[in-house]
C-alpha atoms as a PDB file:
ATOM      1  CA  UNK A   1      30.825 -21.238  80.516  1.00  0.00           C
ATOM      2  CA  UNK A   2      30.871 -19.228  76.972  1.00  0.00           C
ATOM      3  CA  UNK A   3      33.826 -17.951  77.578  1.00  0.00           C
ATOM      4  CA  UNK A   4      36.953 -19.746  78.466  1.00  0.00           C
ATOM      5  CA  UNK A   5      40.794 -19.613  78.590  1.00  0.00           C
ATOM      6  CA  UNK A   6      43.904 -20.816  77.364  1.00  0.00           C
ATOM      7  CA  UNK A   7      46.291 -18.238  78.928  1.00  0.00           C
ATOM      8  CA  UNK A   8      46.658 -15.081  81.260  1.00  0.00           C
ATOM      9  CA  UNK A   9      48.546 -11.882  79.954  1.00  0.00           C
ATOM     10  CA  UNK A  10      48.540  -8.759  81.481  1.00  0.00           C
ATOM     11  CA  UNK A  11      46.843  -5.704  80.052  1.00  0.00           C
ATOM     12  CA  UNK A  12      49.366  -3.633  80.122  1.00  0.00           C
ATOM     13  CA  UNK A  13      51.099  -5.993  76.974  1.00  0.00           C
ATOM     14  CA  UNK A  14      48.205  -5.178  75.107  1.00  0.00           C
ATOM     15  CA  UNK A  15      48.509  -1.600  75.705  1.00  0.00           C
ATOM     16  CA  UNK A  16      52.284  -2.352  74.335  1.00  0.00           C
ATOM     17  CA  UNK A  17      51.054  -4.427  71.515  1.00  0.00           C
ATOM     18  CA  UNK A  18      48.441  -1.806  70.161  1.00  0.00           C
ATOM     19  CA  UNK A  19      50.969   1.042  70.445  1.00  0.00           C
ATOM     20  CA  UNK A  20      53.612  -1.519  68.444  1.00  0.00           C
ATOM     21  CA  UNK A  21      50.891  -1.864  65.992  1.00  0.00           C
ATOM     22  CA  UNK A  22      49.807   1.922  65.832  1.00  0.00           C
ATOM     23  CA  UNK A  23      53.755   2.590  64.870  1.00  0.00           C
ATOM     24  CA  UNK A  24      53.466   0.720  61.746  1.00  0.00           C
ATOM     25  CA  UNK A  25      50.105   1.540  60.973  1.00  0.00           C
ATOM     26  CA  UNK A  26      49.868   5.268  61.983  1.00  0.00           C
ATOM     27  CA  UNK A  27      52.889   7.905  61.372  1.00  0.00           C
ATOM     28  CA  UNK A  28      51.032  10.519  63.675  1.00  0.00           C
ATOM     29  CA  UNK A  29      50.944   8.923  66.741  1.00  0.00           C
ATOM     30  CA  UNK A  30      53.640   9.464  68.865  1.00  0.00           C
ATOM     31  CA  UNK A  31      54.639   8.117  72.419  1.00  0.00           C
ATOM     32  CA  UNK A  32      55.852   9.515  75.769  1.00  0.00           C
ATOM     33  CA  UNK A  33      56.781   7.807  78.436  1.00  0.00           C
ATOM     34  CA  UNK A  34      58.184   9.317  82.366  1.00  0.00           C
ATOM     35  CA  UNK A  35      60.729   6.594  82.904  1.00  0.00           C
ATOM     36  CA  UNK A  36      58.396   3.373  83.168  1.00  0.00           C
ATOM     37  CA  UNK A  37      59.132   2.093  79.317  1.00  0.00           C
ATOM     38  CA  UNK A  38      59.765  -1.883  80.586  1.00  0.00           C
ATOM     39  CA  UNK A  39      56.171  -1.469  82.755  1.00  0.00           C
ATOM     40  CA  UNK A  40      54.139   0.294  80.096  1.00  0.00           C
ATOM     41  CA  UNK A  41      55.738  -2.461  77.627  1.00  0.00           C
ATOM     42  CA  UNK A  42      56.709   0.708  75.038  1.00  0.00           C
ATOM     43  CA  UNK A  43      59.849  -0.875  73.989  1.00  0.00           C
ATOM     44  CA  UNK A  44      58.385  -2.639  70.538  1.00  0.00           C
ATOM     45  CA  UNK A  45      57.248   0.887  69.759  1.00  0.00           C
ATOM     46  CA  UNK A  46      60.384   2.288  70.252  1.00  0.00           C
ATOM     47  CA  UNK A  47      62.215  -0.487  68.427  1.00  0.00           C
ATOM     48  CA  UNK A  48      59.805   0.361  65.440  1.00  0.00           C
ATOM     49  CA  UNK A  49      59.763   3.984  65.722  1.00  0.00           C
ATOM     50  CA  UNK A  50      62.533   5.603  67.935  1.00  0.00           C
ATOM     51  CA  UNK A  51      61.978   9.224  66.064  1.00  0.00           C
ATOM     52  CA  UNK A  52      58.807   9.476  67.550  1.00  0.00           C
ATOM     53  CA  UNK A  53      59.274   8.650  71.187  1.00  0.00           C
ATOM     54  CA  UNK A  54      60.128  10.778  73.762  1.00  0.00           C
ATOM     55  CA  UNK A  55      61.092   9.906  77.419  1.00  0.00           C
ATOM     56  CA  UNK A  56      60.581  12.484  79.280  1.00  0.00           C
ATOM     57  CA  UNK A  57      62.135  11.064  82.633  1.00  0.00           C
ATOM     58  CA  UNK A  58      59.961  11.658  86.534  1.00  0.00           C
ATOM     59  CA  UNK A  59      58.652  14.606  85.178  1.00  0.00           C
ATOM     60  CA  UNK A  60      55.041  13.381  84.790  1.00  0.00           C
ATOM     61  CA  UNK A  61      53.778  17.043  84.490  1.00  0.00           C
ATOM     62  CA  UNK A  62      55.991  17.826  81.826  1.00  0.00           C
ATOM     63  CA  UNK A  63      55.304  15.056  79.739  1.00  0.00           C
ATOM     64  CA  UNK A  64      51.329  16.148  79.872  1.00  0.00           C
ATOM     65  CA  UNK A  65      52.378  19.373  78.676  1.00  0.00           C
ATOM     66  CA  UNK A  66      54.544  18.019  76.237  1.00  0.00           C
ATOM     67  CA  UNK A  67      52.189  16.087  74.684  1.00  0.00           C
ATOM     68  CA  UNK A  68      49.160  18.625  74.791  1.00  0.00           C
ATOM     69  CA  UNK A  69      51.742  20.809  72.365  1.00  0.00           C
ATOM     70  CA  UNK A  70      52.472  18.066  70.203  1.00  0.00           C
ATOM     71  CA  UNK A  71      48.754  17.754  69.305  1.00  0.00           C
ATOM     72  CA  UNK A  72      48.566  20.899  67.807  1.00  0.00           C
ATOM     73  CA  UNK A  73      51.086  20.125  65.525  1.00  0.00           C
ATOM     74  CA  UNK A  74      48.691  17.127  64.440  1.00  0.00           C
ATOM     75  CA  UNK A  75      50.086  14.701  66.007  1.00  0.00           C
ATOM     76  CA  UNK A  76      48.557  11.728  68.168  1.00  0.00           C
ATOM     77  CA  UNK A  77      50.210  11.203  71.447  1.00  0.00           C
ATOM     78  CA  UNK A  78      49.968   8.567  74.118  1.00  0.00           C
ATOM     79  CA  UNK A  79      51.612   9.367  77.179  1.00  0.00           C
ATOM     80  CA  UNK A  80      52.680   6.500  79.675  1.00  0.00           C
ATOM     81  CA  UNK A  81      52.775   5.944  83.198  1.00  0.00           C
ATOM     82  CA  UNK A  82      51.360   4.662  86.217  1.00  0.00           C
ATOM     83  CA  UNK A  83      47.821   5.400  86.639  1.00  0.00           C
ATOM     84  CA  UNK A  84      48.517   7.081  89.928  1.00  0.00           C
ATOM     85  CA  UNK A  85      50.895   9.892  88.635  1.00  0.00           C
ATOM     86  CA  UNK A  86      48.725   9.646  85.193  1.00  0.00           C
ATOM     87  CA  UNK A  87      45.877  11.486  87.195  1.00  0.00           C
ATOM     88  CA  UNK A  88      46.471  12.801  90.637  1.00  0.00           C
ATOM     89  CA  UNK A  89      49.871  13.775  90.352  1.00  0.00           C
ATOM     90  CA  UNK A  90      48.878  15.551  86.753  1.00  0.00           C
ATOM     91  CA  UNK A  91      45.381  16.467  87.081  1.00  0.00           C
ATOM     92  CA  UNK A  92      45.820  20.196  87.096  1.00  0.00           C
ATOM     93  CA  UNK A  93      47.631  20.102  83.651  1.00  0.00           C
ATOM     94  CA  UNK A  94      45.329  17.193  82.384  1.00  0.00           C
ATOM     95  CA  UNK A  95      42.724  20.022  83.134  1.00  0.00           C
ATOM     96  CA  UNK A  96      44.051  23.426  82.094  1.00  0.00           C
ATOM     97  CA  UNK A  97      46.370  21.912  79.166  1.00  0.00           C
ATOM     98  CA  UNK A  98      44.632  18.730  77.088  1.00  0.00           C
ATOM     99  CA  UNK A  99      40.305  18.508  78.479  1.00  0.00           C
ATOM    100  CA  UNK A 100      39.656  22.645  78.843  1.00  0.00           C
ATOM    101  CA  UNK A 101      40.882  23.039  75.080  1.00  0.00           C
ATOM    102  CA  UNK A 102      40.331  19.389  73.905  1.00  0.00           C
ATOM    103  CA  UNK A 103      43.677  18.185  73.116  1.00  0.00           C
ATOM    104  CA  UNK A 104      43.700  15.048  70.882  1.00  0.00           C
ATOM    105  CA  UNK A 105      46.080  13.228  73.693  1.00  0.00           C
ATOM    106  CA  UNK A 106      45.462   9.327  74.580  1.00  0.00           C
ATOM    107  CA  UNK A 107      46.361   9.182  78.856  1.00  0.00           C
ATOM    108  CA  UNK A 108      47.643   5.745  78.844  1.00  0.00           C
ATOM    109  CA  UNK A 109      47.742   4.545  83.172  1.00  0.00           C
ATOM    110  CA  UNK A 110      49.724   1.484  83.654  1.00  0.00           C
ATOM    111  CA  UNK A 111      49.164  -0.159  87.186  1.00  0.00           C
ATOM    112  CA  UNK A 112      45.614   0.922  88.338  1.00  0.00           C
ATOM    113  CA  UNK A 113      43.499  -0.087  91.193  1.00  0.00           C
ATOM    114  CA  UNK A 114      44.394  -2.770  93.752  1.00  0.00           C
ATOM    115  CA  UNK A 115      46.033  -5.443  91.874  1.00  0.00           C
ATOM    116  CA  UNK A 116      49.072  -3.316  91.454  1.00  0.00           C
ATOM    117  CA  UNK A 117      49.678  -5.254  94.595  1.00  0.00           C
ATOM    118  CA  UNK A 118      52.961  -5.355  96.758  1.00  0.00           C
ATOM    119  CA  UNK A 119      53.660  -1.566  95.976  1.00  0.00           C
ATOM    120  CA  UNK A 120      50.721  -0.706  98.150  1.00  0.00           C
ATOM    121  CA  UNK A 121      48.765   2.066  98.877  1.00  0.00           C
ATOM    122  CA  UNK A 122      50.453   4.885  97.970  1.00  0.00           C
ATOM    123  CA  UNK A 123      50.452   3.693  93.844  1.00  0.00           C
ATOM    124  CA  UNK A 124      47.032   2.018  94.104  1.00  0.00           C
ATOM    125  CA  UNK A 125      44.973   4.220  92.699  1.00  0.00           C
ATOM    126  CA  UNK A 126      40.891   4.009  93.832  1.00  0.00           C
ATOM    127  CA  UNK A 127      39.709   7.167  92.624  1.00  0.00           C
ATOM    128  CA  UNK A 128      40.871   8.040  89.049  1.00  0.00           C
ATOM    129  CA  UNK A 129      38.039   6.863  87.080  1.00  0.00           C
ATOM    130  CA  UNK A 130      36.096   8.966  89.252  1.00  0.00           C
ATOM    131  CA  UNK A 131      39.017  12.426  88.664  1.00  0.00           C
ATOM    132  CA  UNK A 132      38.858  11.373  84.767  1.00  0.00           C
ATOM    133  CA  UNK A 133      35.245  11.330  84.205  1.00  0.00           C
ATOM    134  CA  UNK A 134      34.502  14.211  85.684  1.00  0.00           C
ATOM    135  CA  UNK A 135      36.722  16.261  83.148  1.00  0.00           C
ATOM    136  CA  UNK A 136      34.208  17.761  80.555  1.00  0.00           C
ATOM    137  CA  UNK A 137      34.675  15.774  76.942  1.00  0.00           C
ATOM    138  CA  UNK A 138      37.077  12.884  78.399  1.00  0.00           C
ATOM    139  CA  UNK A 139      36.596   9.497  77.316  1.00  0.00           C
ATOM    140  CA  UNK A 140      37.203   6.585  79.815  1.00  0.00           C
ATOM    141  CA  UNK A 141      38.124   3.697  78.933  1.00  0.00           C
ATOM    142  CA  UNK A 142      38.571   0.825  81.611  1.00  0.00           C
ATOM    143  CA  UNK A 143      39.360  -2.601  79.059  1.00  0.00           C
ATOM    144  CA  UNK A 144      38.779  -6.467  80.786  1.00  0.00           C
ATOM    145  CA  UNK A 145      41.971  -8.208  79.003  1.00  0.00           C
ATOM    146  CA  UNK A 146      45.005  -8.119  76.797  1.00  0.00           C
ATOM    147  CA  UNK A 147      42.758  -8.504  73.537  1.00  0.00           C
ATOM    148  CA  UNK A 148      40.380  -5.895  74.447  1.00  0.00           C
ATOM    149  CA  UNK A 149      43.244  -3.730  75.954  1.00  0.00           C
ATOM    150  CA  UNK A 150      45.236  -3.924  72.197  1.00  0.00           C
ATOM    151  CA  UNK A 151      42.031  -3.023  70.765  1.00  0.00           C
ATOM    152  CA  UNK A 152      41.247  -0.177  72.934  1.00  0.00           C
ATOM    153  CA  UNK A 153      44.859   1.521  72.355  1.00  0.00           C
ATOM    154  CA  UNK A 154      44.315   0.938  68.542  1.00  0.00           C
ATOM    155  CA  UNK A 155      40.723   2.115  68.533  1.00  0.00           C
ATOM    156  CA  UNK A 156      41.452   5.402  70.395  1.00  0.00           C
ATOM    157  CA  UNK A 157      43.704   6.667  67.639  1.00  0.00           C
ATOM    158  CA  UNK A 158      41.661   6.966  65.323  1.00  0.00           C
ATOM    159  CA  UNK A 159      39.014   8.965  68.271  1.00  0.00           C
ATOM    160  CA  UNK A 160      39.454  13.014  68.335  1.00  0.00           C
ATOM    161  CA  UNK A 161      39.319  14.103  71.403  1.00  0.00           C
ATOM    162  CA  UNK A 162      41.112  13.414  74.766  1.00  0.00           C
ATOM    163  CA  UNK A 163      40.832   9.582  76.160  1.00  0.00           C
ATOM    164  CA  UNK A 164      41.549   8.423  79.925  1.00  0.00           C
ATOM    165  CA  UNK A 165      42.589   4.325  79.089  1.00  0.00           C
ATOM    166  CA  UNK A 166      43.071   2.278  82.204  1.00  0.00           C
ATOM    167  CA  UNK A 167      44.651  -0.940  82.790  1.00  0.00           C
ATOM    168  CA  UNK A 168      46.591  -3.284  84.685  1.00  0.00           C
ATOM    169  CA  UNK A 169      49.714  -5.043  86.112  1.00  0.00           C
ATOM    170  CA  UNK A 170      49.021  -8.415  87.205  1.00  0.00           C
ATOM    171  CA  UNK A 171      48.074 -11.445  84.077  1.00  0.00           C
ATOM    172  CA  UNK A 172      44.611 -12.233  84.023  1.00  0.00           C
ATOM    173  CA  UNK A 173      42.643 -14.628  81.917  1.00  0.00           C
ATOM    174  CA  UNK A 174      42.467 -13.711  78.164  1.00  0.00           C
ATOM    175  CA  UNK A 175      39.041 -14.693  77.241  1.00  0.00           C
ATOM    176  CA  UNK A 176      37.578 -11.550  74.486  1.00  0.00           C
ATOM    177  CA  UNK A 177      37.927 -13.116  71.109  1.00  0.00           C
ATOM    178  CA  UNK A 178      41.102 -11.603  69.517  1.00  0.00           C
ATOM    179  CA  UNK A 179      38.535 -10.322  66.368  1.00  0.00           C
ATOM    180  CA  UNK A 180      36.013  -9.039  68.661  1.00  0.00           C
ATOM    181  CA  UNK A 181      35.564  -5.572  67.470  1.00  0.00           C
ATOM    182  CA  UNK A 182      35.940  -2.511  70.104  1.00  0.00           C
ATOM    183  CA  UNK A 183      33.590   0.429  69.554  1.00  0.00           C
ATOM    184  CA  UNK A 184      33.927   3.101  72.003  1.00  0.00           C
ATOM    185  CA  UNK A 185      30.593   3.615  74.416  1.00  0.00           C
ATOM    186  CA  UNK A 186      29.210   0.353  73.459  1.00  0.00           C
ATOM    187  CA  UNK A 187      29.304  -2.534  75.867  1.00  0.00           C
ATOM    188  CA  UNK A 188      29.642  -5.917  75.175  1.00  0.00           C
ATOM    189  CA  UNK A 189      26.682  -7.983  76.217  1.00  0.00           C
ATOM    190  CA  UNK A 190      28.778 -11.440  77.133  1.00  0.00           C
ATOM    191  CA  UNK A 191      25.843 -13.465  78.539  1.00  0.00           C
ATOM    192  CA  UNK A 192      22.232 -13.523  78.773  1.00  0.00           C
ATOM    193  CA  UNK A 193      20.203 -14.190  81.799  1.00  0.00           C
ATOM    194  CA  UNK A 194      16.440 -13.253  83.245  1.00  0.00           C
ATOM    195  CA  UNK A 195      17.318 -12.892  87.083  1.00  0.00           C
ATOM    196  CA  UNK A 196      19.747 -10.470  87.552  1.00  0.00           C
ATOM    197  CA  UNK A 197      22.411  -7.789  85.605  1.00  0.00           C
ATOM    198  CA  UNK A 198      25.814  -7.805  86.208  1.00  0.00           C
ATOM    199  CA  UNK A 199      27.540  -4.772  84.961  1.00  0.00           C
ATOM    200  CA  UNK A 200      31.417  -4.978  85.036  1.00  0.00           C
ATOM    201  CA  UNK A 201      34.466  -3.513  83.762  1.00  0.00           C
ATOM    202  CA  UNK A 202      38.456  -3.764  83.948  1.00  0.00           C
ATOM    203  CA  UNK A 203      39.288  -7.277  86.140  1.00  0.00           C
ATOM    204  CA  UNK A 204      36.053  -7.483  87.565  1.00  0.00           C
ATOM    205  CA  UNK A 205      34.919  -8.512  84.141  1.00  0.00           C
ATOM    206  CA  UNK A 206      36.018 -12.562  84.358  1.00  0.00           C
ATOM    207  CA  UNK A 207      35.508 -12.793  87.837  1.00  0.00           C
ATOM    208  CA  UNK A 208      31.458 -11.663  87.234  1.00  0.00           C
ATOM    209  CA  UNK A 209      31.729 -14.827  84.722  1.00  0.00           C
ATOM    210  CA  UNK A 210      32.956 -17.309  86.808  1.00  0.00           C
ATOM    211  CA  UNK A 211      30.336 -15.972  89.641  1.00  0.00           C
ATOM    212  CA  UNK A 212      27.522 -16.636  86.938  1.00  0.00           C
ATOM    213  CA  UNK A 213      28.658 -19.904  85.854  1.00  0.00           C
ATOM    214  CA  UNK A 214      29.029 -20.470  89.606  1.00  0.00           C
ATOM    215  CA  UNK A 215      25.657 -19.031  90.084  1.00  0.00           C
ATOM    216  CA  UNK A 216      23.609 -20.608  87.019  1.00  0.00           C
ATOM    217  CA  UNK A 217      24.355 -24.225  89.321  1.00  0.00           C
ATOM    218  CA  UNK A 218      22.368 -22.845  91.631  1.00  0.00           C
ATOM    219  CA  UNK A 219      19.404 -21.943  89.564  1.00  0.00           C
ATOM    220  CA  UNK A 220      20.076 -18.065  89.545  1.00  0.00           C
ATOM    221  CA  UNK A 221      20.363 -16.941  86.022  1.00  0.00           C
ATOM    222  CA  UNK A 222      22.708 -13.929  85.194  1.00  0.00           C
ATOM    223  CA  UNK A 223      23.173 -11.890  82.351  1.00  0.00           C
ATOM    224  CA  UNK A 224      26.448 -10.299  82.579  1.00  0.00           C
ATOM    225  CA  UNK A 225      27.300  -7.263  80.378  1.00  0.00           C
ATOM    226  CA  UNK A 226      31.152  -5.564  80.127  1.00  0.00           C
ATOM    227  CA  UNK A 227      31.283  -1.628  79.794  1.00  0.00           C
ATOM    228  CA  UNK A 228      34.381  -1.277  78.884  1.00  0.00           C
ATOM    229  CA  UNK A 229      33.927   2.512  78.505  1.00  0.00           C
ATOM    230  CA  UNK A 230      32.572   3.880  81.383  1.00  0.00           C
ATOM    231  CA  UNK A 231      32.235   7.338  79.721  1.00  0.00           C
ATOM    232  CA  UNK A 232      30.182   7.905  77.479  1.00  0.00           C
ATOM    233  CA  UNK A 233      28.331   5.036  79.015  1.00  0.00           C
ATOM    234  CA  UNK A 234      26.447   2.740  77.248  1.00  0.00           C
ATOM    235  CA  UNK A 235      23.064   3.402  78.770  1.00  0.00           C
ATOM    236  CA  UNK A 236      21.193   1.656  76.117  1.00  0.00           C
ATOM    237  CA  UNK A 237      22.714  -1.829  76.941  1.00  0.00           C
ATOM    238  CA  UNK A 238      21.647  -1.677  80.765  1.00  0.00           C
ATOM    239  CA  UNK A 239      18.586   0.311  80.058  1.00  0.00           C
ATOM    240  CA  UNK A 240      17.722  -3.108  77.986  1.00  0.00           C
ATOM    241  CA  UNK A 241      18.860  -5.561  80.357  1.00  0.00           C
ATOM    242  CA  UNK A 242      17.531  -4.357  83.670  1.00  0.00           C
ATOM    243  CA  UNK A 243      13.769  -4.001  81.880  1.00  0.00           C
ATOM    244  CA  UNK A 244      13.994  -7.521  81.607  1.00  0.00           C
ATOM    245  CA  UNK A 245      15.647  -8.369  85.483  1.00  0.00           C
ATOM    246  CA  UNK A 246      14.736  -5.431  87.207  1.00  0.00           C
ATOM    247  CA  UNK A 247      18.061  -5.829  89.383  1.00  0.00           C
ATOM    248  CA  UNK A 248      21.328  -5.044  88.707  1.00  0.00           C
ATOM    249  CA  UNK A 249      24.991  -5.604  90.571  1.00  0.00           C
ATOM    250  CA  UNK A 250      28.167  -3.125  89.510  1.00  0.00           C
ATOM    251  CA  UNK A 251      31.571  -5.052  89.620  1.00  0.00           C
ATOM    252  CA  UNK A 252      34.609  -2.425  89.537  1.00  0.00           C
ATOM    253  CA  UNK A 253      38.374  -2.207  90.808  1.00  0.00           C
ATOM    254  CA  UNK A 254      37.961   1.253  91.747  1.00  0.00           C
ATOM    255  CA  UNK A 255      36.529   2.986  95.280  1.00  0.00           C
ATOM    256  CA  UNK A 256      32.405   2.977  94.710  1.00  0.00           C
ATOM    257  CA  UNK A 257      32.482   6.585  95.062  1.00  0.00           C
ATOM    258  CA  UNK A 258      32.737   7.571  91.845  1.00  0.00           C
ATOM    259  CA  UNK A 259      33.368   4.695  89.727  1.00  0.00           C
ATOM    260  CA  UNK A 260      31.325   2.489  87.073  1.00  0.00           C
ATOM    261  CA  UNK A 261      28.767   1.812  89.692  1.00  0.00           C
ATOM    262  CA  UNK A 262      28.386   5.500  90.454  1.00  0.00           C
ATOM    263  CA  UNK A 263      27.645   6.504  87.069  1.00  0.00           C
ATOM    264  CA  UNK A 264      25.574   3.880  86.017  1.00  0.00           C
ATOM    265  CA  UNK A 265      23.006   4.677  89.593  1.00  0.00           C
ATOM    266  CA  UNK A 266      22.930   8.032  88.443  1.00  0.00           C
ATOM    267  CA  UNK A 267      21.751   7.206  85.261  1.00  0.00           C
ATOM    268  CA  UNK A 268      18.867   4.821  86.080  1.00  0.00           C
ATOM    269  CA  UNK A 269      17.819   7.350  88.597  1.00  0.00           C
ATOM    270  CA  UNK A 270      16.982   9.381  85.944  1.00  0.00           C
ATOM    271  CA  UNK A 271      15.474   7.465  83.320  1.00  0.00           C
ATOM    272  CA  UNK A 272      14.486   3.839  85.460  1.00  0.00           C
ATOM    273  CA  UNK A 273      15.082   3.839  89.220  1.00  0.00           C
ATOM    274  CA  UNK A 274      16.318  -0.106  89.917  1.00  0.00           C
ATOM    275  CA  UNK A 275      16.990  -1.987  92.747  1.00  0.00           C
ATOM    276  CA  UNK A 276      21.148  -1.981  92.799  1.00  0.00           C
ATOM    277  CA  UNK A 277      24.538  -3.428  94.633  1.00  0.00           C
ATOM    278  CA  UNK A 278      27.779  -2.308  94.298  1.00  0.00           C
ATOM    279  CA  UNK A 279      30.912  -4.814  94.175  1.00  0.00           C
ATOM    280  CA  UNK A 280      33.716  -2.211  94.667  1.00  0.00           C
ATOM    281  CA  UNK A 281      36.431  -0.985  97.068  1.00  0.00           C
ATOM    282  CA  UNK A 282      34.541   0.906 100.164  1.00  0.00           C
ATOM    283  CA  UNK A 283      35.862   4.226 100.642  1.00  0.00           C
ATOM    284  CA  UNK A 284      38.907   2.754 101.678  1.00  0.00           C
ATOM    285  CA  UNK A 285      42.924   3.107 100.867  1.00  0.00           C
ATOM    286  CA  UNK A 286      44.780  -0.390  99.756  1.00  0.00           C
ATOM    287  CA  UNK A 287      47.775  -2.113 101.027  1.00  0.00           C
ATOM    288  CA  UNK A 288      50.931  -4.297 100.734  1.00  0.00           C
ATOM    289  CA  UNK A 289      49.739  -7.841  99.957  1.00  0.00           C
ATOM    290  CA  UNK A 290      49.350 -10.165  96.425  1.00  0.00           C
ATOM    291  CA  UNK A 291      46.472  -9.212  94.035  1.00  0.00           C
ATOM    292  CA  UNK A 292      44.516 -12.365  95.115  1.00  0.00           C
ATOM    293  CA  UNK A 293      44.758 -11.284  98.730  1.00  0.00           C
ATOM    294  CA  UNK A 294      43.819  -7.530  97.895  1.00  0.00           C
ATOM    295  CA  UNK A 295      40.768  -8.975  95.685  1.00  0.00           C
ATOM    296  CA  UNK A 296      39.522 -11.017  98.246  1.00  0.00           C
ATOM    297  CA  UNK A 297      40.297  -8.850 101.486  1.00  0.00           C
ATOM    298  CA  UNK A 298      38.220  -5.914  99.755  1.00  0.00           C
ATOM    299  CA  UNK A 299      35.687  -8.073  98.203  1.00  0.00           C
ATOM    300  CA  UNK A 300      36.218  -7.324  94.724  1.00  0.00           C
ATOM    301  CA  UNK A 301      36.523 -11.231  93.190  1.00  0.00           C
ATOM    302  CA  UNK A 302      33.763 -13.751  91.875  1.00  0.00           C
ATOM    303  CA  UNK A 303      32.846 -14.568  95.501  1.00  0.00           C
ATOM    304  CA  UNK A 304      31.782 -11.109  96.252  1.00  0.00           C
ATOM    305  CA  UNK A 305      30.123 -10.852  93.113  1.00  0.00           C
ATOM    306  CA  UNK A 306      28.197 -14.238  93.873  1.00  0.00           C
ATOM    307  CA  UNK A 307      27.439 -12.719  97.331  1.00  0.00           C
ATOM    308  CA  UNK A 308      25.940  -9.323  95.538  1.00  0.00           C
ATOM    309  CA  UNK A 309      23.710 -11.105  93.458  1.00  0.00           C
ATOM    310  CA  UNK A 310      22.535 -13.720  96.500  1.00  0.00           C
ATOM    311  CA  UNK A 311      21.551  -9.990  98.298  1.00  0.00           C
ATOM    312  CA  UNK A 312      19.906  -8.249  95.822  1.00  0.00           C
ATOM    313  CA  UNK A 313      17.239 -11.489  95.233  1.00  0.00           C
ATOM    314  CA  UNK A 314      17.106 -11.796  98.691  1.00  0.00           C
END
């Protein structure tokens, strides 16, 4: 395989190590935070800049208010929470207060999708790339590991305009070169292949590598891409790759309605109907269980990716 591993990190300590970084490096940006600073990893932030961070306590709704009014004043603020009361629980003042006027605020979600794992189904949220993405002029950002996630949160201050940025709980494998560079709405074309296109984003990202290494000893050649923003979507990138396989699999921790899969069918719909399978949660809530269980249970690892791709040349 191309890509390989020394260690697993969560993404969330990315999201804490960009924002650490962003303290030193940018005196605008300031941080909120509705009494998760420990699982949003905010503490190096606050050790660096404790004038500019404001914990706003279970008062999610507040704190998106909060920070749509300290935008105005110029400044650059990433709020912080699970991605469950990020979105749902806020989406009415994510809509009136920070996308209807534009607000420069960065939506940080700790904890998304199903390997938020023994809290169950109540906090893992299916559905919020799909709530995000539909907000006129938000940017959605869904990164694959802790390099790409401390890229992301550094990238997206220096963005104007309000940014959805999604990522996890559990340590996965840290496999994006630490000087890879992170350009909002353009994937990352990982590895090249003739049969098939895997599209991924978020987890889903390594497992669709180990399923094509897995794969390629079986003669099926996969070229796997990772949108890491799923809006605006890189529509060049597949565009490319599926004139060249003319079949393509979607690989998201997210509900299919929706999500990364949804958005990229709509596009080739419109500009080059192919042949497609989804790899994502089926219009279903999670439960109580470890992420490996959830992963596997709901078919969202390398195995149902490998079983995707056997389909779709089937």
């Amino acid at each position: 395989m191309k890509f390989t591993y020394t260690e697993k990190k969560d993404t969330r300590s990315g999201f804490g190590a960009g924002l650490a970084e962003l303290a030193d490096t940018n005196p605008n940006v300031v941080a909120l935070c509705a009494d998760l600073i420990g699982s949003l990893k905010m503490e190096k932030f606050i050790e660096k800049a404790p004038e500019r961070f404001y914990q706003t306590g279970i008062a999610e709704a507040n704190m998106m208010g909060l920070a749509a009014g300290l935008s105005i004043t110029g400044k650059i603020p990433f709020t912080g929470t699970f991605a469950n009361f990020s979105t749902s629980r806020v989406y009415d003042q994510i809509r009136q207060s920070i996308a209807y006027s534009g607000k420069n605020v960065k939506i940080c979600a700790s904890h998304a999708g199903l390997t938020l794992g023994e809290d169950g189904a109540t906090h893992q949220v299916l559905e919020d790339i799909g709530m995000m993405k539909m907000l006129p002029g938000m940017t959605v950002i869904n990164p694959c590991d802790y390099n790409q996630t401390k890229a992301a949160t550094i990238a997206i201050a220096e963005h104007d305009g309000p940014v959805y940025l999604r990522f996890g709980r559990p340590t996965v494998p840290v496999f994006i070169p630490e000087d890879m560079p992170f350009e909002i709405g353009k994937g990352i074309l990982l590895q090249e292949g003739t049969d098939v296109t895997i599209v991924a984003t978020g987890h889903l990202v390594w497992e669709s590598l180990v399923a094509a290494d897995e794969l390629e000893k079986e003669g099926i050649s996969c070229e796997v891409i990772n949108i890491h923003t799923i809006k605006p979507l890189d529509e060049e990138i597949i565009l490319k790759s599926v004139e060249k396989t003319g079949k393509i699999v979607t690989a998201e921790e997210h509900n299919y309605l929706g999500g990364l899969g949804e958005s990229v069918a709509g596009m080739l719909a419109r500009k080059r109907p192919t042949r497609q399978e989804f790899v994502a949660v089926n219009d279903t809530f999670g439960e109580s269980a470890t992420p490996a269980e959830l992963m596997k249970k709901y078919k969202i690892d390398a195995a149902a990716v490998k079983e995707a791709v056997k389909r779709i040349l089937a």
